[in-house]
N, C-alpha and C. Protein backbone atom coordinates (compact mmCIF):
# COMPACT_ATOMS: atom_id res chain seq x y z
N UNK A 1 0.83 -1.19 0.00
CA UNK A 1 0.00 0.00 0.00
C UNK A 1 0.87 1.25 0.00
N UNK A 2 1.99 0.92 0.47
CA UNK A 2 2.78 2.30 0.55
C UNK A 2 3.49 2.42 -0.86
N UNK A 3 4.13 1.64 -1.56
CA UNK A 3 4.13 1.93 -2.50
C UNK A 3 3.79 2.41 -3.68
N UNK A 4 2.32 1.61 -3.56
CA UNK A 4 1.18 2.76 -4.32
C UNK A 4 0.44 3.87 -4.04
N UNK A 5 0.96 4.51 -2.96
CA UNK A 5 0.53 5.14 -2.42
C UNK A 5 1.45 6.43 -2.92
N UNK A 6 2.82 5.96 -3.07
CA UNK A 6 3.85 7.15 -3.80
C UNK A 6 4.11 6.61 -5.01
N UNK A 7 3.40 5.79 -5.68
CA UNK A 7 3.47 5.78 -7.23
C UNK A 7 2.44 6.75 -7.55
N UNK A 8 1.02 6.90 -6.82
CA UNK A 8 0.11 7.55 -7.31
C UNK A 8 0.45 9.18 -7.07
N UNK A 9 0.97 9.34 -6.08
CA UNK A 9 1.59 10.65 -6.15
C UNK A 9 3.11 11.47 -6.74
N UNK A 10 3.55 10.25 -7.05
CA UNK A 10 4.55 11.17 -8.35
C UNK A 10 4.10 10.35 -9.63
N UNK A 11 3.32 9.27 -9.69
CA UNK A 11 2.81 9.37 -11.13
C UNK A 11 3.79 9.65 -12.33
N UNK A 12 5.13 8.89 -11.97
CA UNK A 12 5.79 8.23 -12.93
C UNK A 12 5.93 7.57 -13.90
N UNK A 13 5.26 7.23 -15.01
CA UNK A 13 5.34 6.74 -16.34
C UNK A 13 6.53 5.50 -16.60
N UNK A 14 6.71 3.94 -16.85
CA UNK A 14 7.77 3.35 -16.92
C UNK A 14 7.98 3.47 -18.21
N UNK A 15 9.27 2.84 -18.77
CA UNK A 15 9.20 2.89 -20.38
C UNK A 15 8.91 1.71 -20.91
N UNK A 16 7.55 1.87 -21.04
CA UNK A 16 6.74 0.92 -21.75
C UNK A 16 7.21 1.23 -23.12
N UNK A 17 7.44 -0.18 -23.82
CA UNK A 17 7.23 -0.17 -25.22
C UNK A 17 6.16 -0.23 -26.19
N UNK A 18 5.06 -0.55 -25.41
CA UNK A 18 3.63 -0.18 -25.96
C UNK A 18 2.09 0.46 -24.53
N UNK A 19 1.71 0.66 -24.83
CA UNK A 19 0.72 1.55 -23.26
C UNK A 19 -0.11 0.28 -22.93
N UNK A 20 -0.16 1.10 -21.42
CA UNK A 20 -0.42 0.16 -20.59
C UNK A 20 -1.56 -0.86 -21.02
N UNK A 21 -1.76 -2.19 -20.91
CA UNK A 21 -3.52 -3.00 -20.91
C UNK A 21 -4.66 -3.06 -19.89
N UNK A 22 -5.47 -3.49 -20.32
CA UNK A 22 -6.43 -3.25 -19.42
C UNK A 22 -6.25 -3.84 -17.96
N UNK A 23 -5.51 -5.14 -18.21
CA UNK A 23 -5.19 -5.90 -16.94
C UNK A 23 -4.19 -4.98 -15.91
N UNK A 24 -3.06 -4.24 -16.75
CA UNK A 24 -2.24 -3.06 -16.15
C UNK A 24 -3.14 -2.28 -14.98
N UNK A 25 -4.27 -1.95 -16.02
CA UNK A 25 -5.18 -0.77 -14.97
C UNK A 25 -6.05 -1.62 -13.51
N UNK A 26 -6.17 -2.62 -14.15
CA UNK A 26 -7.37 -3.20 -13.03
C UNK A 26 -5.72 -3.38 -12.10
N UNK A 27 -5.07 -3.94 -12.10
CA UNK A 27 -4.07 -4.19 -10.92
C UNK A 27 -3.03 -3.13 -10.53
N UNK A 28 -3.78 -1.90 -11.17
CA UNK A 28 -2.73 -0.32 -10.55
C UNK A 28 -1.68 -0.64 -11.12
N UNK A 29 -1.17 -1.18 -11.77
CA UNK A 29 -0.01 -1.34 -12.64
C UNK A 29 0.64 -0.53 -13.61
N UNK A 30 0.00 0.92 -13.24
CA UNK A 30 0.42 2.19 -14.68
C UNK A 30 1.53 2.80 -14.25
N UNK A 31 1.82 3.12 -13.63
CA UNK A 31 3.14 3.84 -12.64
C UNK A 31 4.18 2.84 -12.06
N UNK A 32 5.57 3.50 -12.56
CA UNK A 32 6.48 2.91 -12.27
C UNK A 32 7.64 3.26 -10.87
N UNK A 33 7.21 4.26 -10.43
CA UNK A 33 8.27 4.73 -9.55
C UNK A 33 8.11 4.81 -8.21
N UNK A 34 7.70 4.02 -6.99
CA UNK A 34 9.45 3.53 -7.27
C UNK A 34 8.81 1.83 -7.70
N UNK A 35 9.40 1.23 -7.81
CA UNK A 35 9.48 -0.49 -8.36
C UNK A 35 8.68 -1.26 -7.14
N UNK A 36 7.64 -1.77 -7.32
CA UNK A 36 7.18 -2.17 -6.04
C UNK A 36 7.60 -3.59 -6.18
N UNK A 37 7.86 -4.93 -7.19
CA UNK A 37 8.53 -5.63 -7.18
C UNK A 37 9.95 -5.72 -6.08
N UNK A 38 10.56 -4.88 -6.56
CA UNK A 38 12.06 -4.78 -6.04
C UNK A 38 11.87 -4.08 -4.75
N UNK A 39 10.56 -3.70 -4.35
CA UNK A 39 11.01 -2.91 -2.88
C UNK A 39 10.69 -4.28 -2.24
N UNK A 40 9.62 -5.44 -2.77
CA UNK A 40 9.03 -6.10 -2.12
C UNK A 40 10.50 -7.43 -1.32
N UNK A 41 11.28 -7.04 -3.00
CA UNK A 41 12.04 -8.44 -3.14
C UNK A 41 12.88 -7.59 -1.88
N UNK A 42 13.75 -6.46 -1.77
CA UNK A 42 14.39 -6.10 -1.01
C UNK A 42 14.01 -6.33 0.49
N UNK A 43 13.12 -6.12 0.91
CA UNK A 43 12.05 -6.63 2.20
C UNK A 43 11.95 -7.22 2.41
N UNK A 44 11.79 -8.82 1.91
CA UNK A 44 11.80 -10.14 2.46
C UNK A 44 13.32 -10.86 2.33
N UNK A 45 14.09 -10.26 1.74
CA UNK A 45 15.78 -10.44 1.46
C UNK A 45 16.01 -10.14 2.79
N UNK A 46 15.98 -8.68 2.78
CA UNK A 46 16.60 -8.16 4.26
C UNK A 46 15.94 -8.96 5.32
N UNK A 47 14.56 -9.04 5.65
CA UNK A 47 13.53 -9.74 6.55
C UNK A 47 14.54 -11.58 7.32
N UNK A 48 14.59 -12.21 5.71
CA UNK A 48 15.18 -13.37 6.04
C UNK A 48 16.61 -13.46 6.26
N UNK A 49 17.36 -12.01 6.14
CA UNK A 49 18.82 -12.13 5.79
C UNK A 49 19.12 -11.96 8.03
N UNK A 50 17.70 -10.89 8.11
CA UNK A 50 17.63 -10.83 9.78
C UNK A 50 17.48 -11.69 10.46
N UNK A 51 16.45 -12.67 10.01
CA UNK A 51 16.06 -13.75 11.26
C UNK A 51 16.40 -15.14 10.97
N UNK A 52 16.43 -15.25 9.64
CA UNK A 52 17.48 -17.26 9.24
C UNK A 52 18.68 -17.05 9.87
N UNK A 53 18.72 -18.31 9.98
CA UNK A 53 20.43 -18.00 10.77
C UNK A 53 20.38 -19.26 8.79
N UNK A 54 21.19 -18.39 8.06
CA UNK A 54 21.34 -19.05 6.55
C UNK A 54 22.70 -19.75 6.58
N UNK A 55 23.16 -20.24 5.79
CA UNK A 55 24.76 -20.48 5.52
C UNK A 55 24.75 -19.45 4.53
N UNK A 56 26.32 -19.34 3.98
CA UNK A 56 26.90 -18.15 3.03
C UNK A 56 26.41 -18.37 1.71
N UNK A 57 26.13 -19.62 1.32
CA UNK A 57 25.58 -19.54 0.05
C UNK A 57 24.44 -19.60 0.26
N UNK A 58 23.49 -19.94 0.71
CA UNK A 58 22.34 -19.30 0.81
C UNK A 58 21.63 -17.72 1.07
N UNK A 59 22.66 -17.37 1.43
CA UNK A 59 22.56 -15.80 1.58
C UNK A 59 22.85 -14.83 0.47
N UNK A 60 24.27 -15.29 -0.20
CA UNK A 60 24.28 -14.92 -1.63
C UNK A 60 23.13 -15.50 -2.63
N UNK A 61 22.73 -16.88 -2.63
CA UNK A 61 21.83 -16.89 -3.23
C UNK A 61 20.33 -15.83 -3.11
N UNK A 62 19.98 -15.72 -1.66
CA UNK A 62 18.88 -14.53 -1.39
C UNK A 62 19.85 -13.35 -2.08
N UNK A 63 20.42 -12.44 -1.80
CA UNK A 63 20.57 -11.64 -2.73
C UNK A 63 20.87 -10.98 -4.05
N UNK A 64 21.25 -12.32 -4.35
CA UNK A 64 21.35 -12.41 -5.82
C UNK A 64 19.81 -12.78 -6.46
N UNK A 65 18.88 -13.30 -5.65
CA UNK A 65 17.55 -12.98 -5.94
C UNK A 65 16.90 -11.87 -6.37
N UNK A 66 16.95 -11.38 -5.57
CA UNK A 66 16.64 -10.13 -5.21
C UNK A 66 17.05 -9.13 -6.29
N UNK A 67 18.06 -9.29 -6.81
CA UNK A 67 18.97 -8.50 -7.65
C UNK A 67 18.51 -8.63 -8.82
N UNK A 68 18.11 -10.22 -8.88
CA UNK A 68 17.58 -10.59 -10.28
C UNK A 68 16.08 -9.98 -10.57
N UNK A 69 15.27 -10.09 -9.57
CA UNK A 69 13.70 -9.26 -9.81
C UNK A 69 14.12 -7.91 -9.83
N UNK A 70 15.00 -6.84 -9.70
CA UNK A 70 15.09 -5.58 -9.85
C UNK A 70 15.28 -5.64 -11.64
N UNK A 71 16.57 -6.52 -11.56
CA UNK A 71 16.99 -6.50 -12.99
C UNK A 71 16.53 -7.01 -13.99
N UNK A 72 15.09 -7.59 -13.55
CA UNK A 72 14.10 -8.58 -14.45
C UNK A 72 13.02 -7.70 -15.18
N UNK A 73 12.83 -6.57 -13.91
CA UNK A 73 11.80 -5.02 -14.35
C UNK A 73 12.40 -4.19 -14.99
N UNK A 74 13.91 -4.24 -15.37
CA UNK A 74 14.27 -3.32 -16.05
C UNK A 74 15.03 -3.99 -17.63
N UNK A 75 14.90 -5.35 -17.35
CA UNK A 75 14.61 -5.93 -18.84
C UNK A 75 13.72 -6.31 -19.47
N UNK A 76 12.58 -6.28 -18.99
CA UNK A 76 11.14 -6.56 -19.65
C UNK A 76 10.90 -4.67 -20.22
N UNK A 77 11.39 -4.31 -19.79
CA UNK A 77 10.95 -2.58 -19.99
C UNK A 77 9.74 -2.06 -19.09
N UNK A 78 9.38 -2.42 -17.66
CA UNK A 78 8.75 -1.74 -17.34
C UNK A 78 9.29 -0.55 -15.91
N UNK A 79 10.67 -0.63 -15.70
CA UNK A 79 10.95 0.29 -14.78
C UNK A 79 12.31 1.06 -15.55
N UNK A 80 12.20 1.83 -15.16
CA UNK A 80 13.86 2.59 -15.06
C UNK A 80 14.87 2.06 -14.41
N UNK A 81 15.80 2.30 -13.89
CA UNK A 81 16.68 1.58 -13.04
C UNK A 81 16.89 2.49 -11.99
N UNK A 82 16.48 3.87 -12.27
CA UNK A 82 16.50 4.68 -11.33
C UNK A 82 15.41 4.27 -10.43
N UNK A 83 13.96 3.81 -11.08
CA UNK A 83 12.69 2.89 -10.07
C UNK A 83 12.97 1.97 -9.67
N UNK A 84 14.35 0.53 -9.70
CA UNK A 84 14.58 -0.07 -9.22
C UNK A 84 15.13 0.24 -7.82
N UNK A 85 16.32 1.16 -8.16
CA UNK A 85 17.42 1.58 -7.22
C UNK A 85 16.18 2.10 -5.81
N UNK A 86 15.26 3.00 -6.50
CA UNK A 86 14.57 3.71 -5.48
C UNK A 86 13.78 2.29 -5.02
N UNK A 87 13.53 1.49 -5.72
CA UNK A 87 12.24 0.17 -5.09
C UNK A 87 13.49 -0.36 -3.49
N UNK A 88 14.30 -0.45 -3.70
CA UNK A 88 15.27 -1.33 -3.54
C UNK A 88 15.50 -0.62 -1.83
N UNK A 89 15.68 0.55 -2.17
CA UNK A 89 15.82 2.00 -1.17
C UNK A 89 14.61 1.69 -0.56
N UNK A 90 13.48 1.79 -1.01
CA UNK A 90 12.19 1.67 -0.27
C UNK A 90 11.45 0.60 0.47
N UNK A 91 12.33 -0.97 -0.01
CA UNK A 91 11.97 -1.78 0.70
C UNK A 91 12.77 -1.94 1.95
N UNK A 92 14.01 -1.42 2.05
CA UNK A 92 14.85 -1.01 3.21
C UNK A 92 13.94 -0.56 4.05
N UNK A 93 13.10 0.49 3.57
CA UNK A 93 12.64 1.64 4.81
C UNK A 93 11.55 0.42 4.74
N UNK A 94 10.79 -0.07 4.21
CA UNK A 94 9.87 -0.61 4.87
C UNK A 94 10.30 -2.05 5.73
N UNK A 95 11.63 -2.94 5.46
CA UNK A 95 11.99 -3.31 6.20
C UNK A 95 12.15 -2.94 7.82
N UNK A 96 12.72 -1.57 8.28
CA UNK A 96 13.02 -0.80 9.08
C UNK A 96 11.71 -1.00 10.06
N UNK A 97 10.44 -0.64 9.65
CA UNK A 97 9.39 -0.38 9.62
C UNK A 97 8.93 -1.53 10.69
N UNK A 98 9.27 -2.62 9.77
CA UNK A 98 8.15 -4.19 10.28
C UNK A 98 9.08 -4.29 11.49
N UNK A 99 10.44 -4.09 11.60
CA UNK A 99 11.09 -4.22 12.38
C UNK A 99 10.85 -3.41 14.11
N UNK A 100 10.31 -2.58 13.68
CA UNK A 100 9.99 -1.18 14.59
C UNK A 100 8.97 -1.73 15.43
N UNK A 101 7.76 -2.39 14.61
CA UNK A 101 6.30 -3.24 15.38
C UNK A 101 6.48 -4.33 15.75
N UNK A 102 7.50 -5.38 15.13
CA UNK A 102 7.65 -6.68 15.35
C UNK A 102 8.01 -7.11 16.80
N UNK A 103 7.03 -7.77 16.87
CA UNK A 103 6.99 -8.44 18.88
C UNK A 103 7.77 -10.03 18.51
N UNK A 104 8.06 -10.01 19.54
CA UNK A 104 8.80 -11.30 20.15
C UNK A 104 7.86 -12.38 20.52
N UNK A 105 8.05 -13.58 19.99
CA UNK A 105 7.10 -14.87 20.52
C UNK A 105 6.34 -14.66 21.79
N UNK A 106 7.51 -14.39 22.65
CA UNK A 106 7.03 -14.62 24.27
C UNK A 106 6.12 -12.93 24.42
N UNK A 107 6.44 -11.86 23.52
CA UNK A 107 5.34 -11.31 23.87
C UNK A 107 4.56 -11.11 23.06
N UNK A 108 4.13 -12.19 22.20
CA UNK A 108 2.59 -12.52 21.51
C UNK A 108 1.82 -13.35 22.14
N UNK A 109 2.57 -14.61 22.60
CA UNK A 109 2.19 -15.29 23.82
C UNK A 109 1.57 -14.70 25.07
N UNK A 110 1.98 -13.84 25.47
CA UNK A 110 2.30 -12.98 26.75
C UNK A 110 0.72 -12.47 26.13
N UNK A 111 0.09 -12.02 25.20
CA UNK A 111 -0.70 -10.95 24.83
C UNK A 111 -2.32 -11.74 24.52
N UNK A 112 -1.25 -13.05 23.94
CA UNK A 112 -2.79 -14.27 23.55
C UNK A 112 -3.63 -14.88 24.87
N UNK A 113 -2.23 -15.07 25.97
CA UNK A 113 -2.50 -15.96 27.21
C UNK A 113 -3.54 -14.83 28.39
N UNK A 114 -3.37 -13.46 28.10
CA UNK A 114 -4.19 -12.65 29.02
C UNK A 114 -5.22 -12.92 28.29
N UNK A 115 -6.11 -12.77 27.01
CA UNK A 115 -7.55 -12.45 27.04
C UNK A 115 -8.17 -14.20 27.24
């Protein structure tokens, strides 16, 4: 939601090679900036890079994921790379975010076991 929330207000244009389809419009799909793909992929990268305890190649593999859906929107032609870079930037901050609300087992437990 937050992402479309500042696509609809800078209303960025991607470089489409032909205009948008109808399916584009029904799924808010007209605006490119920032990359909501790549903020998403950046967010659950960082998310799992925080709480798996991974080995090293599995960790390069997550970010080389990640890398690949930025660089997947900007070879199909629907972002800039400047909308990646910013998706990428923006799933950070919303990483930050979940991090800020996120409770601990024992106090979800702690919260289920009172009512």
């Amino acid at each position: 939601m937050m992402v479309a929330g500042v696509q609809k207000l800078i209303k960025r244009r991607g470089p489409f090679e032909t205009s948008p389809n109808l399916l584009d419009y029904l799924t808010m799909d007209i605006y490119a900036f920032p990359a909501g793909h790549a903020s998403r992929a950046a967010m659950v990268s960082k998310f799992f890079l925080s709480h798996l305890v991974l080995a090293v190649p599995l960790r390069v593999l997550l970010v080389l994921w990640a890398f690949c859906v930025g660089l997947s929107r900007v070879m199909i032609g629907r972002h800039h790379i400047t909308d990646v870079v910013s998706g990428f930037i923006f799933g950070y901050f919303q990483f930050r975010l979940v991090e800020l609300v996120w409770m601990s087992s024992n106090t979800c437990q702690m919260l289920i076991s009172g009512w």
